[in-house]
PDB file of N, CA and C in Angstrom:
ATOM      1  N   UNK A   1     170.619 276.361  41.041  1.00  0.00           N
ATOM      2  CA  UNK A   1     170.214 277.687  41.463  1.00  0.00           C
ATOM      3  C   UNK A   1     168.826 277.578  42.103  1.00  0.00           C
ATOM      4  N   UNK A   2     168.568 277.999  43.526  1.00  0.00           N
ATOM      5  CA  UNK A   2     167.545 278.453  43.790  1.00  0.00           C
ATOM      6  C   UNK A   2     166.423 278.650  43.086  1.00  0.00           C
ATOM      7  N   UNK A   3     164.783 278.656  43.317  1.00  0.00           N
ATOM      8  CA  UNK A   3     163.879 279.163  42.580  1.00  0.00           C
ATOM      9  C   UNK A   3     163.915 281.379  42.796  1.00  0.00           C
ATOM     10  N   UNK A   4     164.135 281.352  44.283  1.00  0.00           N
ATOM     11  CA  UNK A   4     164.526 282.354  44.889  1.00  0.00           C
ATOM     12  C   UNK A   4     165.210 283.087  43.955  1.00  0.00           C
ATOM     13  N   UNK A   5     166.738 282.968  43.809  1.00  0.00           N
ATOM     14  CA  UNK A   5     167.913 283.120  42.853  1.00  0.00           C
ATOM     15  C   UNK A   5     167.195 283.821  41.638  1.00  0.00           C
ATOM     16  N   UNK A   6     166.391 282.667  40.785  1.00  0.00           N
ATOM     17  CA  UNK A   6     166.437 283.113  39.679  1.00  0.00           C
ATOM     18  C   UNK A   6     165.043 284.457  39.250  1.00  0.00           C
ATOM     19  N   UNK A   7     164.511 284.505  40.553  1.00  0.00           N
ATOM     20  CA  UNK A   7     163.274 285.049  40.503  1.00  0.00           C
ATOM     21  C   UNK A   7     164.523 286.965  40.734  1.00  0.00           C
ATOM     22  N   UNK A   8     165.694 286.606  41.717  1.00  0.00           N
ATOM     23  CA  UNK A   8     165.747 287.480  41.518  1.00  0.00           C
ATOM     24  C   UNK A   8     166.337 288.335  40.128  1.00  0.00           C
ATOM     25  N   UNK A   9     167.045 287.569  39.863  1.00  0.00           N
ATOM     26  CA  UNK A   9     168.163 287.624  38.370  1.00  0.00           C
ATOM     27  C   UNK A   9     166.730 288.442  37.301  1.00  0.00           C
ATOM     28  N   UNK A  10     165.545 287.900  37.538  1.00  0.00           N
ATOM     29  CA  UNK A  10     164.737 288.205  36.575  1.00  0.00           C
ATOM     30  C   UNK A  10     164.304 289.702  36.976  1.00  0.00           C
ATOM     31  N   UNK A  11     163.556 289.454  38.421  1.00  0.00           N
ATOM     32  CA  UNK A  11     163.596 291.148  38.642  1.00  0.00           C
ATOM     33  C   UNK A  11     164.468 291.756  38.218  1.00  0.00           C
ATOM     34  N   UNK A  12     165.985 292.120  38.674  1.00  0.00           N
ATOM     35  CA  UNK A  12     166.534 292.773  38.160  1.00  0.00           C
ATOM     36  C   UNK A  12     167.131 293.130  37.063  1.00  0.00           C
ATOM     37  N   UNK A  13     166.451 292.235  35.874  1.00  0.00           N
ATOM     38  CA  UNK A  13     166.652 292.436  34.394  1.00  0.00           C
ATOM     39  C   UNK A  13     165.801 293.028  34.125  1.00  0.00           C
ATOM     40  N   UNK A  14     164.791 292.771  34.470  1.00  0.00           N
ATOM     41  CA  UNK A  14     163.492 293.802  34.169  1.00  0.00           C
ATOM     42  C   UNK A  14     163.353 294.831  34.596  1.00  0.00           C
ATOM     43  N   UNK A  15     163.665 295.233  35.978  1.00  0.00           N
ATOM     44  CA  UNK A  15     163.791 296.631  36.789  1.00  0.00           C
ATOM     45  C   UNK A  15     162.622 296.444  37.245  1.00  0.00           C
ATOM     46  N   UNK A  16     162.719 295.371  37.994  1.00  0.00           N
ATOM     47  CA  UNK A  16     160.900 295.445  38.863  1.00  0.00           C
ATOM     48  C   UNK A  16     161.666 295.415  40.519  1.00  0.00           C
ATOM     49  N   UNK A  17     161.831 296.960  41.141  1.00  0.00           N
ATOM     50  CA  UNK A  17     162.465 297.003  41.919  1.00  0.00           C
ATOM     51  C   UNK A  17     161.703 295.699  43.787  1.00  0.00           C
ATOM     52  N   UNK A  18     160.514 296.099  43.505  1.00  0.00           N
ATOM     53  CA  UNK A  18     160.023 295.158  44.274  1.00  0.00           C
ATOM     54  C   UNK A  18     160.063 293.622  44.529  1.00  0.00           C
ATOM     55  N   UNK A  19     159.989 293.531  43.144  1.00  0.00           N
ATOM     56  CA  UNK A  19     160.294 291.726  43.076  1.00  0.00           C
ATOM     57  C   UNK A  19     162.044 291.722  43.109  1.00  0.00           C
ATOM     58  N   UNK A  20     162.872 292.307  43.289  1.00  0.00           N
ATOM     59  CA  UNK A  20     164.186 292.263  43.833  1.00  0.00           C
ATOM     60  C   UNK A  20     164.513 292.344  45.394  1.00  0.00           C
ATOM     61  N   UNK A  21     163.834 293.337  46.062  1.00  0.00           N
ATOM     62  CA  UNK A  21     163.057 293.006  47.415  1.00  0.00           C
ATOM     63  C   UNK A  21     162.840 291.695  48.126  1.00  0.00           C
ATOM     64  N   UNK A  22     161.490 291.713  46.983  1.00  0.00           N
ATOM     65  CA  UNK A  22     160.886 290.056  48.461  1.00  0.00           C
ATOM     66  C   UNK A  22     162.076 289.118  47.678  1.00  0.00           C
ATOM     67  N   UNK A  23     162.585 288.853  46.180  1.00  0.00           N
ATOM     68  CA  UNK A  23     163.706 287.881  46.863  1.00  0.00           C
ATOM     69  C   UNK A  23     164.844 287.858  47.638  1.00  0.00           C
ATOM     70  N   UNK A  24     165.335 289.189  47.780  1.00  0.00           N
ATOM     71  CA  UNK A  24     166.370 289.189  48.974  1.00  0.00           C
ATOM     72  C   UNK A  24     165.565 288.937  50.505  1.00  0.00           C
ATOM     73  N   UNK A  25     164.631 289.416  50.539  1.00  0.00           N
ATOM     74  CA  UNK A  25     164.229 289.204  51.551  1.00  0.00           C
ATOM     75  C   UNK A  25     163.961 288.173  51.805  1.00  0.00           C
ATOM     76  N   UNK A  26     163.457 287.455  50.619  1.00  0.00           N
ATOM     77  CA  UNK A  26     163.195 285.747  50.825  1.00  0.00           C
ATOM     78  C   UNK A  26     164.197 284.872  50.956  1.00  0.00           C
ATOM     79  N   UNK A  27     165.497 285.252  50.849  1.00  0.00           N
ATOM     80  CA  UNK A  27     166.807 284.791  50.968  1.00  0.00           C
ATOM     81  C   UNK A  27     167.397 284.286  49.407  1.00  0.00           C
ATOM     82  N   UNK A  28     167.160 285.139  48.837  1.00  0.00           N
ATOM     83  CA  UNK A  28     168.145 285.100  47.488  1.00  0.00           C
ATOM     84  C   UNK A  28     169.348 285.494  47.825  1.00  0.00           C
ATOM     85  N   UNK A  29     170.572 285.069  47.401  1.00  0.00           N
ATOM     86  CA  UNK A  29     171.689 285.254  46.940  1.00  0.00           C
ATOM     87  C   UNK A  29     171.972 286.403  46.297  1.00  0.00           C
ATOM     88  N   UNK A  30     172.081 287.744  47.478  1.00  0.00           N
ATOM     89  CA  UNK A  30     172.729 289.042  46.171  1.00  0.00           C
ATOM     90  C   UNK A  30     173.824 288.578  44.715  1.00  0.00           C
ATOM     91  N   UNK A  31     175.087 287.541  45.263  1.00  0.00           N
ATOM     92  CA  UNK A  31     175.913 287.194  44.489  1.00  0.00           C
ATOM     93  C   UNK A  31     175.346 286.568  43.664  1.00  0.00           C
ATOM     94  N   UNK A  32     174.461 285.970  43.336  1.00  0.00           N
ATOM     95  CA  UNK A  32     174.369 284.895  42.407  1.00  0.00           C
ATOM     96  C   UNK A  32     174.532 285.769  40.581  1.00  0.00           C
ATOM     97  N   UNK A  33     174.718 284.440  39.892  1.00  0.00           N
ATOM     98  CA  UNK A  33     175.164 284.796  38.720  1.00  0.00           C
ATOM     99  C   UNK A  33     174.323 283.976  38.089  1.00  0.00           C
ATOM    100  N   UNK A  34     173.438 284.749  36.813  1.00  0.00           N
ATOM    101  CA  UNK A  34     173.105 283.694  35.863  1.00  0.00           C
ATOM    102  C   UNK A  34     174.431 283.225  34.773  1.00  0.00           C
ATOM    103  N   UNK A  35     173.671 282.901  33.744  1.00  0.00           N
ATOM    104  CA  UNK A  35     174.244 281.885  32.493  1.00  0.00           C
ATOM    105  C   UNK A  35     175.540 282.714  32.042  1.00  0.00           C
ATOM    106  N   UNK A  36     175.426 284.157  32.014  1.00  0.00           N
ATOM    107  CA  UNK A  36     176.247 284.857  31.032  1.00  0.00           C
ATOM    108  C   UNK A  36     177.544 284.703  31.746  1.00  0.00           C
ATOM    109  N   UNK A  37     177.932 284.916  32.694  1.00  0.00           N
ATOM    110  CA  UNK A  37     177.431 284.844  34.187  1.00  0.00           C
ATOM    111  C   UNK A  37     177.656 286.328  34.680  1.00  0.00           C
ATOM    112  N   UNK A  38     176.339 286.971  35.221  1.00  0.00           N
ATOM    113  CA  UNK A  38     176.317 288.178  35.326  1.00  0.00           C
ATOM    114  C   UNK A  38     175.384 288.033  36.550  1.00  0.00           C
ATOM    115  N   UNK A  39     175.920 289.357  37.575  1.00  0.00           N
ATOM    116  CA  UNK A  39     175.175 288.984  38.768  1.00  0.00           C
ATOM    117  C   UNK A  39     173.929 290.509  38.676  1.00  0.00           C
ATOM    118  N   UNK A  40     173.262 290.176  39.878  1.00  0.00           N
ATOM    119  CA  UNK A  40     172.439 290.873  39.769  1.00  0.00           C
ATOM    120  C   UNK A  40     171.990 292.457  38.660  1.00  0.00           C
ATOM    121  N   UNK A  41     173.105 293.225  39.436  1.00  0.00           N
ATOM    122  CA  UNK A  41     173.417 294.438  38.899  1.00  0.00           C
ATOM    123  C   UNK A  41     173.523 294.342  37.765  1.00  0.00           C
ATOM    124  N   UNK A  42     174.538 293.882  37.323  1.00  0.00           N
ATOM    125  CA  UNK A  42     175.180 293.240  35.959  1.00  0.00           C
ATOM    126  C   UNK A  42     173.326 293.407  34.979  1.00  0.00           C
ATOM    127  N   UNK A  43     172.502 292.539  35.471  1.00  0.00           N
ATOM    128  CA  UNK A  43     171.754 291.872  34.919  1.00  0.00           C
ATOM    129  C   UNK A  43     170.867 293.108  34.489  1.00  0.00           C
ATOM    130  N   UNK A  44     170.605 293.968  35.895  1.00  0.00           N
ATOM    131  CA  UNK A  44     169.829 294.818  35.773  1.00  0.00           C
ATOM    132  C   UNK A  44     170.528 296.210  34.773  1.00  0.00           C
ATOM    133  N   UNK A  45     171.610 295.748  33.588  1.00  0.00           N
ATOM    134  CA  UNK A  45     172.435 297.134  33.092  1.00  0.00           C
ATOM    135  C   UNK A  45     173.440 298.054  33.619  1.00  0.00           C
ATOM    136  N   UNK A  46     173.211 297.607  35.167  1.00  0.00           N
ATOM    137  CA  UNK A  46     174.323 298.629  35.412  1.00  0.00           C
ATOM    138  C   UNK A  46     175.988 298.149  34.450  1.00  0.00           C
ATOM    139  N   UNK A  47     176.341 299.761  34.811  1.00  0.00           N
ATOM    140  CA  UNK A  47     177.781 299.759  33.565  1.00  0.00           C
ATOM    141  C   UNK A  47     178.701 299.065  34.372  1.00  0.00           C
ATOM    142  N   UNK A  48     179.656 298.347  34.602  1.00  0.00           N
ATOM    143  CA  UNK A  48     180.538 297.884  35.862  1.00  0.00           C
ATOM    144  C   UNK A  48     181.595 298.939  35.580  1.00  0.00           C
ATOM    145  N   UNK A  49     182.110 299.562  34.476  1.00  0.00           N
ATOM    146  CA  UNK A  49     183.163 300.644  33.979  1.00  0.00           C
ATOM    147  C   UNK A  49     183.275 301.788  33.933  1.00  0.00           C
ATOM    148  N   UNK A  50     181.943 302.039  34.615  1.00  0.00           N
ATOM    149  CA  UNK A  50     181.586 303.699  34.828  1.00  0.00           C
ATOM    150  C   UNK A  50     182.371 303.867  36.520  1.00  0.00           C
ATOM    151  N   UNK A  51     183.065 304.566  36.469  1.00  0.00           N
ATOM    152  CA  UNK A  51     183.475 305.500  37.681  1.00  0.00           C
ATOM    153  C   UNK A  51     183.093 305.928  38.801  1.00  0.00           C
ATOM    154  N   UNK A  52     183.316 305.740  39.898  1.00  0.00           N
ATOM    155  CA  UNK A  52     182.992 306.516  41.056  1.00  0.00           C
ATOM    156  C   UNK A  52     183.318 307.776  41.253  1.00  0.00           C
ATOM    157  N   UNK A  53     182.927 308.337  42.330  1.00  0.00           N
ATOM    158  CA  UNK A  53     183.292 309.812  42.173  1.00  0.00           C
ATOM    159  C   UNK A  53     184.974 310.200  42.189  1.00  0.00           C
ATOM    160  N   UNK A  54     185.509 309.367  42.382  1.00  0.00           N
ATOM    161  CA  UNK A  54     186.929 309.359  42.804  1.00  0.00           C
ATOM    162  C   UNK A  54     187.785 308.902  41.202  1.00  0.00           C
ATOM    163  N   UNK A  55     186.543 308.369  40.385  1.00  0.00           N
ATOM    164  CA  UNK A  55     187.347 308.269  39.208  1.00  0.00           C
ATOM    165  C   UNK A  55     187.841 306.407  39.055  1.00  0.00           C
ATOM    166  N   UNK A  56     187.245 305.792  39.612  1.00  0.00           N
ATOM    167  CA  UNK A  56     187.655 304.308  40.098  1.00  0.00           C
ATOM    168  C   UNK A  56     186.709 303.504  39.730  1.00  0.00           C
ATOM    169  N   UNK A  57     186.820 302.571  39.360  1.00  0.00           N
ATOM    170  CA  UNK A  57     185.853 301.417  38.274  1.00  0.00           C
ATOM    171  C   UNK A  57     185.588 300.714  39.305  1.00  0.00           C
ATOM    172  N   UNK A  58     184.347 299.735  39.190  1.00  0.00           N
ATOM    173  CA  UNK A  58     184.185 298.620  40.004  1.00  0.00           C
ATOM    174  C   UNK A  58     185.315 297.345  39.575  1.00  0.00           C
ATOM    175  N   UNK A  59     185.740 296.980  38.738  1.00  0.00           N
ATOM    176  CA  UNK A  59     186.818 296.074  38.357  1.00  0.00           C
ATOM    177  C   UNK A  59     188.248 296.187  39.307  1.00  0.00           C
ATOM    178  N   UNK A  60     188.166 297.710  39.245  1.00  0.00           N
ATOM    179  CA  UNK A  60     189.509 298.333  39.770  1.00  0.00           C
ATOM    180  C   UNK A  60     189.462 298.501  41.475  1.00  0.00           C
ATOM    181  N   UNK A  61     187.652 298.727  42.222  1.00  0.00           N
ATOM    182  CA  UNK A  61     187.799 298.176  43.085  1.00  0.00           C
ATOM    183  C   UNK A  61     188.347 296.861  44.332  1.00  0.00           C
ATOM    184  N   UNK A  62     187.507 295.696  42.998  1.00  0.00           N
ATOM    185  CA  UNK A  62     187.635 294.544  43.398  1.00  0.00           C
ATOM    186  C   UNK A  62     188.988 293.751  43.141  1.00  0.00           C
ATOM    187  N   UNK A  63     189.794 294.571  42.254  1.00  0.00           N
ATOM    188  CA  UNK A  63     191.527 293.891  42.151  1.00  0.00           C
ATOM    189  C   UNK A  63     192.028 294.419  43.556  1.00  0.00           C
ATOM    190  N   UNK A  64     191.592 295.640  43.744  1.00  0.00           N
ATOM    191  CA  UNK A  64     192.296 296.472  44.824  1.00  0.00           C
ATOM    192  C   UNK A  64     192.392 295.491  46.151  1.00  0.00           C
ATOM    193  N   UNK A  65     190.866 294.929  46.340  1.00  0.00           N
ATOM    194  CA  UNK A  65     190.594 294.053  47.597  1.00  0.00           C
ATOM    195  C   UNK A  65     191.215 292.399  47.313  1.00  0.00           C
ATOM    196  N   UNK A  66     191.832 292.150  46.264  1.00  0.00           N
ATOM    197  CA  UNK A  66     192.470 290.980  46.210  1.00  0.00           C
ATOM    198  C   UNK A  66     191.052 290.101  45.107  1.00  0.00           C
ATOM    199  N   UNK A  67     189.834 290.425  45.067  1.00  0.00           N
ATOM    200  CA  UNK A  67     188.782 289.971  44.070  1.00  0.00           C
ATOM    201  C   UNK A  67     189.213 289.718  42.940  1.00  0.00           C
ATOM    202  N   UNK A  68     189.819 288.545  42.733  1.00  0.00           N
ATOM    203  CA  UNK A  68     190.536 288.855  41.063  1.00  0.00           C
ATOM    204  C   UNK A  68     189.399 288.276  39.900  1.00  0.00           C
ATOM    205  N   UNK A  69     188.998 287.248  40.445  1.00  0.00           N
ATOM    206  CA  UNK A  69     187.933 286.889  39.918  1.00  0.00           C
ATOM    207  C   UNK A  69     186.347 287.651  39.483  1.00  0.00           C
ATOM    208  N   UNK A  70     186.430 287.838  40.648  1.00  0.00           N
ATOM    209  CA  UNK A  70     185.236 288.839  40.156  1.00  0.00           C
ATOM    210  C   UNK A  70     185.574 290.403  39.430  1.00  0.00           C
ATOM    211  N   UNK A  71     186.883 291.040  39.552  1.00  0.00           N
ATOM    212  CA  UNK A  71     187.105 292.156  38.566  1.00  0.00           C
ATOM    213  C   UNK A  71     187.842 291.282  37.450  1.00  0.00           C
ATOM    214  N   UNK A  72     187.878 290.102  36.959  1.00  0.00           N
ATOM    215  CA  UNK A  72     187.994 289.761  35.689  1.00  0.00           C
ATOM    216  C   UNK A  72     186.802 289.784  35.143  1.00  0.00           C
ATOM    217  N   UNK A  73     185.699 289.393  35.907  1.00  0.00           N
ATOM    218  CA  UNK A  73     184.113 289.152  35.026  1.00  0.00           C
ATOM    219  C   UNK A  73     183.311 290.583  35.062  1.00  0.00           C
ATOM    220  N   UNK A  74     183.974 291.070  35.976  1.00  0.00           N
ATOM    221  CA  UNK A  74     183.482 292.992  35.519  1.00  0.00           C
ATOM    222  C   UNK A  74     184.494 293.348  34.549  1.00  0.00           C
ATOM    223  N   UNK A  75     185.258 293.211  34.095  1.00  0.00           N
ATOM    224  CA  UNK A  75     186.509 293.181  33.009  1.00  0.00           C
ATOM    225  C   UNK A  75     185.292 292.704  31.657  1.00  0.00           C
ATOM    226  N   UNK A  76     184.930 292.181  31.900  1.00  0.00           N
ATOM    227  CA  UNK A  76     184.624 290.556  30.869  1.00  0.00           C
ATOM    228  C   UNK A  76     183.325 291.674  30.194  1.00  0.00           C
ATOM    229  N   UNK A  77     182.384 292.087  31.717  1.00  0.00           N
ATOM    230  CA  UNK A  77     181.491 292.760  31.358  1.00  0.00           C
ATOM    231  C   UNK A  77     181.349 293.875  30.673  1.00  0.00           C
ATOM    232  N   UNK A  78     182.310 294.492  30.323  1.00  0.00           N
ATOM    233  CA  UNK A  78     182.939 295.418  30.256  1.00  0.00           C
ATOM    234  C   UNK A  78     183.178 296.964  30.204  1.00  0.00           C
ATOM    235  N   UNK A  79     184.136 296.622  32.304  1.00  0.00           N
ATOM    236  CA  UNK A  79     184.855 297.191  32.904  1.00  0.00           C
ATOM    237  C   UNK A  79     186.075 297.933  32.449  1.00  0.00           C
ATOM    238  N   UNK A  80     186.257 299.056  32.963  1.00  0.00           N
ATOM    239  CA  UNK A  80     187.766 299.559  32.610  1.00  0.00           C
ATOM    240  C   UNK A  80     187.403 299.779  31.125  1.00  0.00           C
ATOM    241  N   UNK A  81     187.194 299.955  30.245  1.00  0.00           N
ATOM    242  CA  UNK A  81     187.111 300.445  28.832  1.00  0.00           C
ATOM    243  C   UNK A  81     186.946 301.864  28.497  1.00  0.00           C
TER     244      UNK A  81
END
């Protein structure tokens, strides 16, 4: 992993919206995943199982688009519950 990467994983656990910034801007990896393996968002708390306005999970997005992998680890996170 990047030094980049993990600088961002950390911002966004912490909610230091700026230092999530300069590492995208510095060319971090939105996708990247730490250890748990949880990507950014993930990192920063968001729920992956909370609903859109339409009533639709992010898990249930990403099966929709053929993502099986990644709505198993929003599954994992736990999605759809």
């Amino acid at each position: 992993m990047k030094a980049l990467d993990h600088e961002l994983l950390e911002a966004a656990r912490t909610g230091d919206a700026e230092g999530v910034r300069a590492a995208i801007e510095g060319g971090a990896r939105a996708d990247v995943r730490d250890e748990e393996p949880r990507t950014p968002l993930l990192a920063a708390g968001a729920t992956p199982g909370l609903p859109d306005g339409d009533g639709v999970t992010a898990p249930a997005h990403a099966g929709r688009r053929g993502h099986m992998e990644i709505a198993a680890l929003l599954r994992d996170a736990g999605g759809d519950r």
